[in-house]
N, C-alpha and C. Protein backbone atom coordinates (compact mmCIF):
# COMPACT_ATOMS: atom_id res chain seq x y z
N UNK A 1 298.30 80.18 71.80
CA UNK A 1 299.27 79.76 70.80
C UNK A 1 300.13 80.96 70.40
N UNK A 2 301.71 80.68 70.20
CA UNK A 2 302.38 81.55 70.14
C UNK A 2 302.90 81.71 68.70
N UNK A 3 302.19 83.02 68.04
CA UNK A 3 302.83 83.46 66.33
C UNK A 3 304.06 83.08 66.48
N UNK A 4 304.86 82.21 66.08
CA UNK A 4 306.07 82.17 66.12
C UNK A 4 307.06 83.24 64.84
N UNK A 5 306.30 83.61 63.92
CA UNK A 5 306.33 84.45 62.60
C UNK A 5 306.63 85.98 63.49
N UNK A 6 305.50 86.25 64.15
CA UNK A 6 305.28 87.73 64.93
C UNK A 6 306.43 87.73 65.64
N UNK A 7 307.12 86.53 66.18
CA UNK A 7 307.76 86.44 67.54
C UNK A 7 309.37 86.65 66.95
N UNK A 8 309.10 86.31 66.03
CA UNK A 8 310.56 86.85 64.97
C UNK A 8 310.79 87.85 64.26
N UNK A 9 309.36 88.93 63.91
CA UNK A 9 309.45 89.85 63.67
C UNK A 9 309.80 91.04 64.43
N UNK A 10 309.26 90.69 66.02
CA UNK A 10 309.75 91.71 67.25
C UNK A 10 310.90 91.47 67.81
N UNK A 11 311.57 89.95 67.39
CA UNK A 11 312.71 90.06 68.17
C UNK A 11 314.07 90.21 66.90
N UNK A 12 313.74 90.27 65.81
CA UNK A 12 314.81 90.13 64.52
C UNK A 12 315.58 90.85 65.13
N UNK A 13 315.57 92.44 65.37
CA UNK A 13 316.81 93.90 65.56
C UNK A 13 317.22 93.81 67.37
N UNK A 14 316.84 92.84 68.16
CA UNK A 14 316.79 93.16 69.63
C UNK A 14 318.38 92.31 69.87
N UNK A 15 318.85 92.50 70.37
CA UNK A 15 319.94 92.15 71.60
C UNK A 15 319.40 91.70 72.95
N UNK A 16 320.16 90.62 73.54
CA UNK A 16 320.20 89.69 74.54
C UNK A 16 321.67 89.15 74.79
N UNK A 17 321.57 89.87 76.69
CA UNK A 17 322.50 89.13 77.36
C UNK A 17 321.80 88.17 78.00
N UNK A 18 322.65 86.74 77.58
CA UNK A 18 322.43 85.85 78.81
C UNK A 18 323.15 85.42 79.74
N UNK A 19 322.08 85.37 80.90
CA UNK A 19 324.05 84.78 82.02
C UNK A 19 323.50 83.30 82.41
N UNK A 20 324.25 82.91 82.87
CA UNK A 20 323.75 81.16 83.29
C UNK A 20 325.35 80.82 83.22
N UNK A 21 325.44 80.28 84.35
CA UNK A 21 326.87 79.59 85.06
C UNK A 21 326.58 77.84 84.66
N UNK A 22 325.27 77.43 84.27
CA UNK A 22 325.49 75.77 83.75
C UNK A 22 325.82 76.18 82.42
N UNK A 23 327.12 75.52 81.60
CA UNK A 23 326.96 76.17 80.56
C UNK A 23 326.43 75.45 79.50
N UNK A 24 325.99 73.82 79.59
CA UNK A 24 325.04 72.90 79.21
C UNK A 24 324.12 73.65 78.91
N UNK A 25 323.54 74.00 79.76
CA UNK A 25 322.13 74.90 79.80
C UNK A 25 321.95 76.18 78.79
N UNK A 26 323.79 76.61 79.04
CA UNK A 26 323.68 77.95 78.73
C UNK A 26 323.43 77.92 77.01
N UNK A 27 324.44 76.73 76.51
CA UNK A 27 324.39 76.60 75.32
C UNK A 27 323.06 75.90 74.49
N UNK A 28 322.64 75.50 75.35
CA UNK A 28 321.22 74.96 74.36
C UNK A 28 320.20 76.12 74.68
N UNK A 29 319.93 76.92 75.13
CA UNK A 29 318.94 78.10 75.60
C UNK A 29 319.70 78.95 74.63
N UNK A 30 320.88 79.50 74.49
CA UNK A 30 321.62 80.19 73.67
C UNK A 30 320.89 79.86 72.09
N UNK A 31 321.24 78.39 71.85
CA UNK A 31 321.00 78.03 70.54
C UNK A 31 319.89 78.76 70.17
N UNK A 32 318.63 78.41 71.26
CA UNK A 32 317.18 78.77 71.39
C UNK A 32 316.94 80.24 70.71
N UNK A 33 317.85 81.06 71.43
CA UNK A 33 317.82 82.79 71.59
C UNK A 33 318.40 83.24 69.85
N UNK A 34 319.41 82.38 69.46
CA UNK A 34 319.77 82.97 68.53
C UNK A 34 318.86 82.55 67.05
N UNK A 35 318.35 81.83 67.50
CA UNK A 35 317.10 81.47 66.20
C UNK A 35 316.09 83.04 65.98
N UNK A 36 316.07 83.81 67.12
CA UNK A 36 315.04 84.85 67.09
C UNK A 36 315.74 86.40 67.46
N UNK A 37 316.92 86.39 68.49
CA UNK A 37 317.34 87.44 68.19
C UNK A 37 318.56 88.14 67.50
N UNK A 38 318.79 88.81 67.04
CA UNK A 38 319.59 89.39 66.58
C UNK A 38 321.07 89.55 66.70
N UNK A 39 321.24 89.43 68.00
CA UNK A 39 322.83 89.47 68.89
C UNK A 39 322.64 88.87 70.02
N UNK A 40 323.30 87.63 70.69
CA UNK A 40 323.14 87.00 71.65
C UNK A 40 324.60 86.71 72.58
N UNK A 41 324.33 87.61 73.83
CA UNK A 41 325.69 87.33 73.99
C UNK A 41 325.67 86.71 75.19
N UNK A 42 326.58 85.74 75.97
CA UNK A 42 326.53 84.43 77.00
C UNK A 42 327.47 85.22 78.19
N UNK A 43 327.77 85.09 79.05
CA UNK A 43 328.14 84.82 80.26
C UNK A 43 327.86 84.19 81.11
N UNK A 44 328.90 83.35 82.40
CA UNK A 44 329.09 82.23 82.57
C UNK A 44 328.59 82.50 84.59
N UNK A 45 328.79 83.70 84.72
CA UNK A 45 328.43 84.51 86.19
C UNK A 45 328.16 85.68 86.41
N UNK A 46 327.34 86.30 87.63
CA UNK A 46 326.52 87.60 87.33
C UNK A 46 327.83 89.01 86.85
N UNK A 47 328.90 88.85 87.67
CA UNK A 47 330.35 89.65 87.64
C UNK A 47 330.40 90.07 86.19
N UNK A 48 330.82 88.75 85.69
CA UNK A 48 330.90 89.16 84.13
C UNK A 48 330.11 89.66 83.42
N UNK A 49 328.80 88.78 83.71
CA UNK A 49 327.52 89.51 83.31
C UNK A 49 327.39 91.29 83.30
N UNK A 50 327.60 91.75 84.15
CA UNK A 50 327.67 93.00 84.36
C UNK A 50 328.27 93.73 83.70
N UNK A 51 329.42 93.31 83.89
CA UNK A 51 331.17 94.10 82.99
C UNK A 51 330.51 93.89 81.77
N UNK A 52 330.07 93.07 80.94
CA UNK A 52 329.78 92.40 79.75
C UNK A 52 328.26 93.71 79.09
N UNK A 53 327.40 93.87 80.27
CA UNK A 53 326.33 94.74 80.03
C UNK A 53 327.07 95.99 79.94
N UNK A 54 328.01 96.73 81.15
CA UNK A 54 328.49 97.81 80.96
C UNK A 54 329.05 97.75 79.21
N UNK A 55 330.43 96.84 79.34
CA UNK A 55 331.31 97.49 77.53
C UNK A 55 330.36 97.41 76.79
N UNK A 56 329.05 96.50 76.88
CA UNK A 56 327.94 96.64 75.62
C UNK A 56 327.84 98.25 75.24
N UNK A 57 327.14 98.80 76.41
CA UNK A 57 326.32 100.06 76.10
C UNK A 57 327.56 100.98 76.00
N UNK A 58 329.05 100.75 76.34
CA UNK A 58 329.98 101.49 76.17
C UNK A 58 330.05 101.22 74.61
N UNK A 59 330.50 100.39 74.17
CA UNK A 59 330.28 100.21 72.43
C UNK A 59 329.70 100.59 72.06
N UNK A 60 328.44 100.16 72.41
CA UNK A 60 326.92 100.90 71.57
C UNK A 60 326.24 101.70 71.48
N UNK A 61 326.66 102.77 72.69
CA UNK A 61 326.11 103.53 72.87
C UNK A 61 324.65 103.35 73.76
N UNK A 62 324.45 102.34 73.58
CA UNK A 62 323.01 101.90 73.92
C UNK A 62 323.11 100.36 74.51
N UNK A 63 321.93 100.07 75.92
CA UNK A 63 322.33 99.46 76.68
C UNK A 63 321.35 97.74 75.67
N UNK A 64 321.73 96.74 75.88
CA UNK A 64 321.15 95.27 76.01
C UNK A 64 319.76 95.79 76.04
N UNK A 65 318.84 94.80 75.00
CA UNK A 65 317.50 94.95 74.95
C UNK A 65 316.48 94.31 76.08
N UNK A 66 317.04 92.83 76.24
CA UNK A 66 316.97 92.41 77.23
C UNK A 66 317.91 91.59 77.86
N UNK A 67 317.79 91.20 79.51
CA UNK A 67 318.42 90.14 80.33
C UNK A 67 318.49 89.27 79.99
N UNK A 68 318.79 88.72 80.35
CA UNK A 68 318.19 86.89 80.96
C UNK A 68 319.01 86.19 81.94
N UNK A 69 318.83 86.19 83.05
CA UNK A 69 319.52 85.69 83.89
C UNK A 69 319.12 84.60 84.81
N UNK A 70 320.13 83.55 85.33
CA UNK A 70 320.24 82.75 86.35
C UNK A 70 320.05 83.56 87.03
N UNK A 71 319.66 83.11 88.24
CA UNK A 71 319.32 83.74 89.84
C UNK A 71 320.95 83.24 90.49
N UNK A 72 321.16 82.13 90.90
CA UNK A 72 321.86 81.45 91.78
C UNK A 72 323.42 81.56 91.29
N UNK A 73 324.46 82.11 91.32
CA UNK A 73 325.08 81.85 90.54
C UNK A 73 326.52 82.26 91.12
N UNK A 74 327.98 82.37 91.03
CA UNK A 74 329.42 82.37 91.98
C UNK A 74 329.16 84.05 91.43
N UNK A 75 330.36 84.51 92.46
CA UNK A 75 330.51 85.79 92.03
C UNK A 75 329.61 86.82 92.65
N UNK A 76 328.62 86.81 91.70
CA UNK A 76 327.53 87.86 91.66
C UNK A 76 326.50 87.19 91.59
N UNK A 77 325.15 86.74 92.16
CA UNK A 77 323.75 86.08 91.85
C UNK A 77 323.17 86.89 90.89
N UNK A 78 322.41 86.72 89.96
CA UNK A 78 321.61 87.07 89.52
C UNK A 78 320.59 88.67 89.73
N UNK A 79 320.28 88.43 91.02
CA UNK A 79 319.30 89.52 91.85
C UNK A 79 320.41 90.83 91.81
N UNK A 80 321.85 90.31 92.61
CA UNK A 80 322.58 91.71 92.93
C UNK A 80 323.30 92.14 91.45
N UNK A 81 323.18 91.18 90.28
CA UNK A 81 323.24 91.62 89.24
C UNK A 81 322.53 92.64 88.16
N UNK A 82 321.29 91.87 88.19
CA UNK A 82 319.74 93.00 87.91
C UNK A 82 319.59 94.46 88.60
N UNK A 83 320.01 94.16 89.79
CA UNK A 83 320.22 95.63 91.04
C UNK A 83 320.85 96.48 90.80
N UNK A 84 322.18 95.95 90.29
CA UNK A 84 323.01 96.97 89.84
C UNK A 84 322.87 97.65 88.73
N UNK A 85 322.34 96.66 87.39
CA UNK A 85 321.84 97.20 86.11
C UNK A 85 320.72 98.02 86.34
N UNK A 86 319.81 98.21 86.87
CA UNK A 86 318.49 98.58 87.28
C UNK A 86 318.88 99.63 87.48
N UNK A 87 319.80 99.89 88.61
CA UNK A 87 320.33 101.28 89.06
C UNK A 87 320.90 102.03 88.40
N UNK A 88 321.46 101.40 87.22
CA UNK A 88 322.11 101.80 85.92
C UNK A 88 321.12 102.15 84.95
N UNK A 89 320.42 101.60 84.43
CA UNK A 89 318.89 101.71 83.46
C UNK A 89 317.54 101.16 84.51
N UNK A 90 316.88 101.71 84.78
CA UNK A 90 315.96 101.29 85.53
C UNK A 90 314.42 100.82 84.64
N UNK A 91 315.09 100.96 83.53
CA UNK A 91 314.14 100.81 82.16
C UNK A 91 314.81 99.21 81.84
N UNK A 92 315.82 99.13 81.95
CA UNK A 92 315.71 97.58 81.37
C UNK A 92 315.02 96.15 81.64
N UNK A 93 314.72 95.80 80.64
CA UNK A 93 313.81 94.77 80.37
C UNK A 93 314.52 93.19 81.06
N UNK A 94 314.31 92.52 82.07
CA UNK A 94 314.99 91.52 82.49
C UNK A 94 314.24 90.45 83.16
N UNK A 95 314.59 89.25 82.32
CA UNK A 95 313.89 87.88 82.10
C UNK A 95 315.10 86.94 83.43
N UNK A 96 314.39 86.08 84.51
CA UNK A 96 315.30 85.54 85.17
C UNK A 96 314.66 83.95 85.31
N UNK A 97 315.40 83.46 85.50
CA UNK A 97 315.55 81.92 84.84
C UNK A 97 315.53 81.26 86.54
N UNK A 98 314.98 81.03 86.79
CA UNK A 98 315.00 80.33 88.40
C UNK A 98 314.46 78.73 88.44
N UNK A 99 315.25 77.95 89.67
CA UNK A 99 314.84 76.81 89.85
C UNK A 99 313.70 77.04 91.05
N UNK A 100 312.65 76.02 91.08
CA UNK A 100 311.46 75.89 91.96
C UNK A 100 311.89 75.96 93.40
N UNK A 101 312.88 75.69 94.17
CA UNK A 101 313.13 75.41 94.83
C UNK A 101 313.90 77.52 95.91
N UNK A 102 314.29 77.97 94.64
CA UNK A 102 314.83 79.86 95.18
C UNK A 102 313.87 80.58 95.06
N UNK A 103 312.61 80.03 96.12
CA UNK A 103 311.58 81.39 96.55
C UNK A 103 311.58 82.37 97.08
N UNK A 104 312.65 82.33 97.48
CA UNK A 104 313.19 83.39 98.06
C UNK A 104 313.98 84.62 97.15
N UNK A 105 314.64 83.93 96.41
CA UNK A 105 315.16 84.77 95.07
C UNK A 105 314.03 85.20 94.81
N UNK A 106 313.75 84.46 93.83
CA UNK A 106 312.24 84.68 93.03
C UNK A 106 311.32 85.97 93.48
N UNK A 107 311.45 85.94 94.41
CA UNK A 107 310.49 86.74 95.92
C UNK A 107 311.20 88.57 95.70
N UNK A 108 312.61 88.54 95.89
CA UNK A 108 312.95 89.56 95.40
C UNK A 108 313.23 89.84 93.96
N UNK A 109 313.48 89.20 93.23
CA UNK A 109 313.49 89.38 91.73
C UNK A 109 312.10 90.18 91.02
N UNK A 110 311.19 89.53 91.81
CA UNK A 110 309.62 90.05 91.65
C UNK A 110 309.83 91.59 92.47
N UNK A 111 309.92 91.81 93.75
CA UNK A 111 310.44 93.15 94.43
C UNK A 111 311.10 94.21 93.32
N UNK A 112 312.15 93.65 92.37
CA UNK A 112 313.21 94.30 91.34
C UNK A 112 312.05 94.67 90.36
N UNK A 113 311.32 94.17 90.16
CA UNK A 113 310.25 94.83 88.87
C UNK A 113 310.63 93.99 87.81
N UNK A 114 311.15 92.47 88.11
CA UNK A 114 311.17 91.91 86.37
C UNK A 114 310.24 91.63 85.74
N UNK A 115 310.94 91.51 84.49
CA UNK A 115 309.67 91.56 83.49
C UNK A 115 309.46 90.06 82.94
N UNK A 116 309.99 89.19 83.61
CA UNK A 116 308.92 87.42 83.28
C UNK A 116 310.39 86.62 84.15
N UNK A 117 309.90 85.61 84.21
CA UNK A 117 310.75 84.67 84.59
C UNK A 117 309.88 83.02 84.44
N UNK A 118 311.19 82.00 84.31
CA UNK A 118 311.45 80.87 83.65
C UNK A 118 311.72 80.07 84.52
N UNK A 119 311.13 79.10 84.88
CA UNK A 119 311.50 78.02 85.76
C UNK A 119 312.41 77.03 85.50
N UNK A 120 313.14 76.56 85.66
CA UNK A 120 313.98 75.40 85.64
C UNK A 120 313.83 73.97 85.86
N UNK A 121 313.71 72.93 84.92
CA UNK A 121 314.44 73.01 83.83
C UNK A 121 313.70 73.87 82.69
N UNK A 122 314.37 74.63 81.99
CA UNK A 122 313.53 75.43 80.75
C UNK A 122 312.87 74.31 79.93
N UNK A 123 311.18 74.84 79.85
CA UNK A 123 310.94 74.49 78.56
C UNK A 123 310.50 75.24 77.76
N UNK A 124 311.41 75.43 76.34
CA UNK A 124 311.20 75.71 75.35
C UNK A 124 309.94 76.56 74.93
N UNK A 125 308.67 76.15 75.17
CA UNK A 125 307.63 76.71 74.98
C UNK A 125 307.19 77.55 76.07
N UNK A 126 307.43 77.65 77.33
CA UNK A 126 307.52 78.13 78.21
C UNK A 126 308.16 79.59 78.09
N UNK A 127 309.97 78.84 78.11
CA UNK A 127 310.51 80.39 77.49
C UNK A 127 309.92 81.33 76.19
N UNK A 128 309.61 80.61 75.19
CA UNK A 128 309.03 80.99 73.90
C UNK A 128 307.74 82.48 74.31
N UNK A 129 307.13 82.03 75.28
CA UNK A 129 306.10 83.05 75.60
C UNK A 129 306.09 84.13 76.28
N UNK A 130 307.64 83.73 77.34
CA UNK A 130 307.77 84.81 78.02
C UNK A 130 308.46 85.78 77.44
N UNK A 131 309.36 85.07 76.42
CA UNK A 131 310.03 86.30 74.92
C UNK A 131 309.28 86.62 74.37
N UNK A 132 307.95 86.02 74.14
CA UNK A 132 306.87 86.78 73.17
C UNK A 132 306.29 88.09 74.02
N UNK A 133 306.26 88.16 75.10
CA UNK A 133 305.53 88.72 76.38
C UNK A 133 306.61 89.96 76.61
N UNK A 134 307.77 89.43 76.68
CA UNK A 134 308.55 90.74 77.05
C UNK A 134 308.99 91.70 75.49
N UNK A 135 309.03 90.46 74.45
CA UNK A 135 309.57 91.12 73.04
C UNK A 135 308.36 92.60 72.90
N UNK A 136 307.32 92.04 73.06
CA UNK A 136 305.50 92.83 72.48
C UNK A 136 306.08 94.02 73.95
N UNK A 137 306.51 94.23 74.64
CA UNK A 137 306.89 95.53 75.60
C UNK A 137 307.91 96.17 75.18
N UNK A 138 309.41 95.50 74.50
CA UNK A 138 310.17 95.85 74.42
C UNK A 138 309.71 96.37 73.00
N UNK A 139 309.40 96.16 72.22
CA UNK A 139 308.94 96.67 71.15
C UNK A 139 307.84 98.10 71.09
N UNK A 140 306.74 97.83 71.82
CA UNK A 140 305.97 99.11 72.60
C UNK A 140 306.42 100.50 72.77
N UNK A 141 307.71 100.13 73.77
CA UNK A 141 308.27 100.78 74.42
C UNK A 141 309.22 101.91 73.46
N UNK A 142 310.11 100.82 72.10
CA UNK A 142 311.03 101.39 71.26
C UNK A 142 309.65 102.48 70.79
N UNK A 143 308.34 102.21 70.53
CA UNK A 143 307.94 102.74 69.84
C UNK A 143 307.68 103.77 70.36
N UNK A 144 307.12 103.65 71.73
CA UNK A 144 306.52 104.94 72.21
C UNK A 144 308.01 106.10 72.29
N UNK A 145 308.94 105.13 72.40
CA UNK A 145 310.42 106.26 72.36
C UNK A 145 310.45 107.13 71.43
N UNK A 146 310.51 106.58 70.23
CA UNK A 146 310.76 107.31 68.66
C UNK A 146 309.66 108.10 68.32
N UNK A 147 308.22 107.90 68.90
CA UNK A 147 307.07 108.87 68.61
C UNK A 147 307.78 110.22 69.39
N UNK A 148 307.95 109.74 70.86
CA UNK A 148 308.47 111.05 72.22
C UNK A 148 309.21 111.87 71.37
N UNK A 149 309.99 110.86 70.61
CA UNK A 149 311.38 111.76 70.18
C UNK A 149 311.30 112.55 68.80
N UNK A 150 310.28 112.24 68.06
CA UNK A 150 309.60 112.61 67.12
C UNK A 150 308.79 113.91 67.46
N UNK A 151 308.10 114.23 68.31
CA UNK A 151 307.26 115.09 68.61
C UNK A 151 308.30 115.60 69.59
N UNK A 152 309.14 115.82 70.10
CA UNK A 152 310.39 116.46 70.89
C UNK A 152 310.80 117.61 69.21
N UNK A 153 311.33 116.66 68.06
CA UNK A 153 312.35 117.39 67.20
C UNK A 153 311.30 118.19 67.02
N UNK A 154 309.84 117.70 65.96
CA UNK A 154 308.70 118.84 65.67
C UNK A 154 308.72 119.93 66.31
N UNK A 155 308.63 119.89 68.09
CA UNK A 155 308.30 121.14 68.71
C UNK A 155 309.49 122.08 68.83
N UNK A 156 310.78 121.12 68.65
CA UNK A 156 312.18 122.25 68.70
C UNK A 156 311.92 123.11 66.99
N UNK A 157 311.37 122.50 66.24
CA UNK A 157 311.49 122.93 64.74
C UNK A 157 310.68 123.61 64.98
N UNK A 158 309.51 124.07 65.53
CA UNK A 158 308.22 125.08 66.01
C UNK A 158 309.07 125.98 66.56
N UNK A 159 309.45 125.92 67.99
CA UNK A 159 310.03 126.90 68.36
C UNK A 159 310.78 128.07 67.73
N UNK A 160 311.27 127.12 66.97
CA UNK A 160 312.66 128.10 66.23
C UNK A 160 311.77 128.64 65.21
N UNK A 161 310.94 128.11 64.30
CA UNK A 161 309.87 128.82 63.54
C UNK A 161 309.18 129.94 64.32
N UNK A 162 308.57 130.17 65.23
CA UNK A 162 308.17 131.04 65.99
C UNK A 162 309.03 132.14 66.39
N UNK A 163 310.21 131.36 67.12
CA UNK A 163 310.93 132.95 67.17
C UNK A 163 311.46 133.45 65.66
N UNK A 164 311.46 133.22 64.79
CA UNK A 164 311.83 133.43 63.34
C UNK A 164 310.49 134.42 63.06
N UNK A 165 309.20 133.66 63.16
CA UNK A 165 308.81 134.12 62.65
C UNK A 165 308.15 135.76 63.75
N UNK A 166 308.45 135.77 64.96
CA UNK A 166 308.11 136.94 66.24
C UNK A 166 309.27 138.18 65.56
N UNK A 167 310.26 137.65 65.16
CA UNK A 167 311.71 138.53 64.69
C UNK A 167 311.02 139.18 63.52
N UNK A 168 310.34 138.23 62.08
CA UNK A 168 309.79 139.38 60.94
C UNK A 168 308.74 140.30 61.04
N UNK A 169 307.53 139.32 62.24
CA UNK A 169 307.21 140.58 62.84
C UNK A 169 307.47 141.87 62.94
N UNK A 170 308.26 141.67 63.95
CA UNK A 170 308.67 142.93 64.87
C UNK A 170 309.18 143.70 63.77
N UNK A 171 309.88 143.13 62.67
CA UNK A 171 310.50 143.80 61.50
C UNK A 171 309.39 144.18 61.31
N UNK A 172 308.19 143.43 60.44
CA UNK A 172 307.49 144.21 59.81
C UNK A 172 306.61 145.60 60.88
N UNK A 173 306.72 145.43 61.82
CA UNK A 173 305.83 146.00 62.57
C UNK A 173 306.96 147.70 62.43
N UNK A 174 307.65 147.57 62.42
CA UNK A 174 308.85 148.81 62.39
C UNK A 174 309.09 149.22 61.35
N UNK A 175 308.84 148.36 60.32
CA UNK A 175 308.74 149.08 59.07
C UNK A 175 307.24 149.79 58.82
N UNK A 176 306.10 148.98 59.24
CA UNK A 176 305.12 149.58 59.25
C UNK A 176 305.26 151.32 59.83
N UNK A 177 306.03 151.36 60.96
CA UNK A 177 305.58 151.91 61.35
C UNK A 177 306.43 153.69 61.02
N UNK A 178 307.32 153.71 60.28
CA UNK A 178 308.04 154.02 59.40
C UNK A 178 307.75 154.66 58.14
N UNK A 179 306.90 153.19 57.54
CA UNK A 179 305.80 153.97 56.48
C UNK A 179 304.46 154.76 56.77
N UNK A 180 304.40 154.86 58.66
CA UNK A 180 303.08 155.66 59.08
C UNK A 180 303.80 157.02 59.18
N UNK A 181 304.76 156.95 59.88
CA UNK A 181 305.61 158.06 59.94
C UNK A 181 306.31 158.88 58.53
N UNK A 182 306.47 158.48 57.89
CA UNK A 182 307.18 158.85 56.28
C UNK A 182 305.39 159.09 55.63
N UNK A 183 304.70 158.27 56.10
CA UNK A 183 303.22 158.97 55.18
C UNK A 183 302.22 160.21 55.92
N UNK A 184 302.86 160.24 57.38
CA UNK A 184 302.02 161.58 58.13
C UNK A 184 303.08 162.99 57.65
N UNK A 185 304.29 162.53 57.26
CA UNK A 185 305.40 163.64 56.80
C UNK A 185 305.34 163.57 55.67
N UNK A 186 304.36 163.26 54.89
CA UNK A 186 303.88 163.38 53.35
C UNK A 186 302.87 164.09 53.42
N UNK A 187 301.79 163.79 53.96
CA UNK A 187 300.61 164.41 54.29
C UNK A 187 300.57 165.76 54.88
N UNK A 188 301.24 166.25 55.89
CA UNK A 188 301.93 167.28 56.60
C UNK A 188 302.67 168.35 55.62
N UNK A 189 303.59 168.15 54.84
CA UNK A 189 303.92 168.57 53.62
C UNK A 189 303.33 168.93 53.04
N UNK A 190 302.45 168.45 52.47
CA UNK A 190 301.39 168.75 51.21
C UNK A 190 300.50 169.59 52.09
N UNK A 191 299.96 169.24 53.04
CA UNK A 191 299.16 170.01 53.60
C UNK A 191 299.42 171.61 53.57
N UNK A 192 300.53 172.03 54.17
CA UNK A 192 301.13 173.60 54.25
C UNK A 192 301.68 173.62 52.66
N UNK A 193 302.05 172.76 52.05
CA UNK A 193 302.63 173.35 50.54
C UNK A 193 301.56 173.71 49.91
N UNK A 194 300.23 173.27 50.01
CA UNK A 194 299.21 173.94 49.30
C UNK A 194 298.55 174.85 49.59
């Protein structure tokens, strides 16, 4: 059984492109997506799909959280769509939507490293799990990022503490050594002055 509560808590801040050329389809799966994520954006073929992923991460700086794509589709299929993104982020997270009948797709889509796929016709509960399945990675993943990147700044803030602190060192070590020298020419002094 799927937390549907949890399943809205991991997907509230996430982004989703979807592509799907039925746009029947596209729009009731759409409806689906925007109940849970955050930004949902449609395309109608893999071409656009693409262009649509590129200006994302050109805007944002940052690429689509996840896919979702038709396999079969004018233009661009699905597969040589994922291929190209892949080659672009090889980290992205991508859900593909296939009918029973493209085992052959399917066959390489699995080859591509996706991360769930949806049979056709969608059902609802079906998709529901494989967003729960990829959301609980994509979420993982943000996390294990921001720890990396967390313990990245710490050790740059060490570093620079260290050579800061190798520099008062060396100061103090030269002043020490200054006051050995200024106290053997005290001692030396006194010695013959008396």
């Amino acid at each position: 059984m799927i937390n549907i509560k949890l399943l809205k808590e991991l997907t509230h801040d996430l982004s989703v492109l979807y592509v799907q050329n039925d746009i029947s389809l596209m729009e009731d799966t759409s409806e689906l997506l925007e109940n849970y994520f955050k930004k949902v954006d449609t395309e109608y073929d893999g071409q656009a799909g693409f262009d649509k992923y590129i200006a994302y991460e050109k805007e944002n700086a940052k690429p689509y959280d996840l896919i979702i794509s038709d396999i079969n589709m004018p233009k661009l299929n699905g597969i040589a769509m994922s291929k190209k993104i892949r080659a672009m982020n090889h980290e992205q997270f991508i859900v593909i939507i296939t009918a029973h009948n493209e085992v052959e797709f399917l066959s390489s889509a699995l080859d591509l490293g996706i991360d769930g796929y949806v049979t056709k016709p969608i059902e609802n509960l079906k998709l529901i799990k494989v967003l729960y399945k990829v959301a609980q990675a994509i979420t993982n993943n943000k996390f294990v990022e921001s720890h990396i990147q967390v313990v990245e700044d710490l050790n740059m803030q060490l570093d620079i503490q260290n050579k800061e602190l190798a520099s008062k060192n060396k100061e103090l070590h030269n002043k020490n050594q200054e006051l050995e020298k200024s106290f053997r020419m005290l001692i030396f002094k006194n010695k013959y002055n008396t």
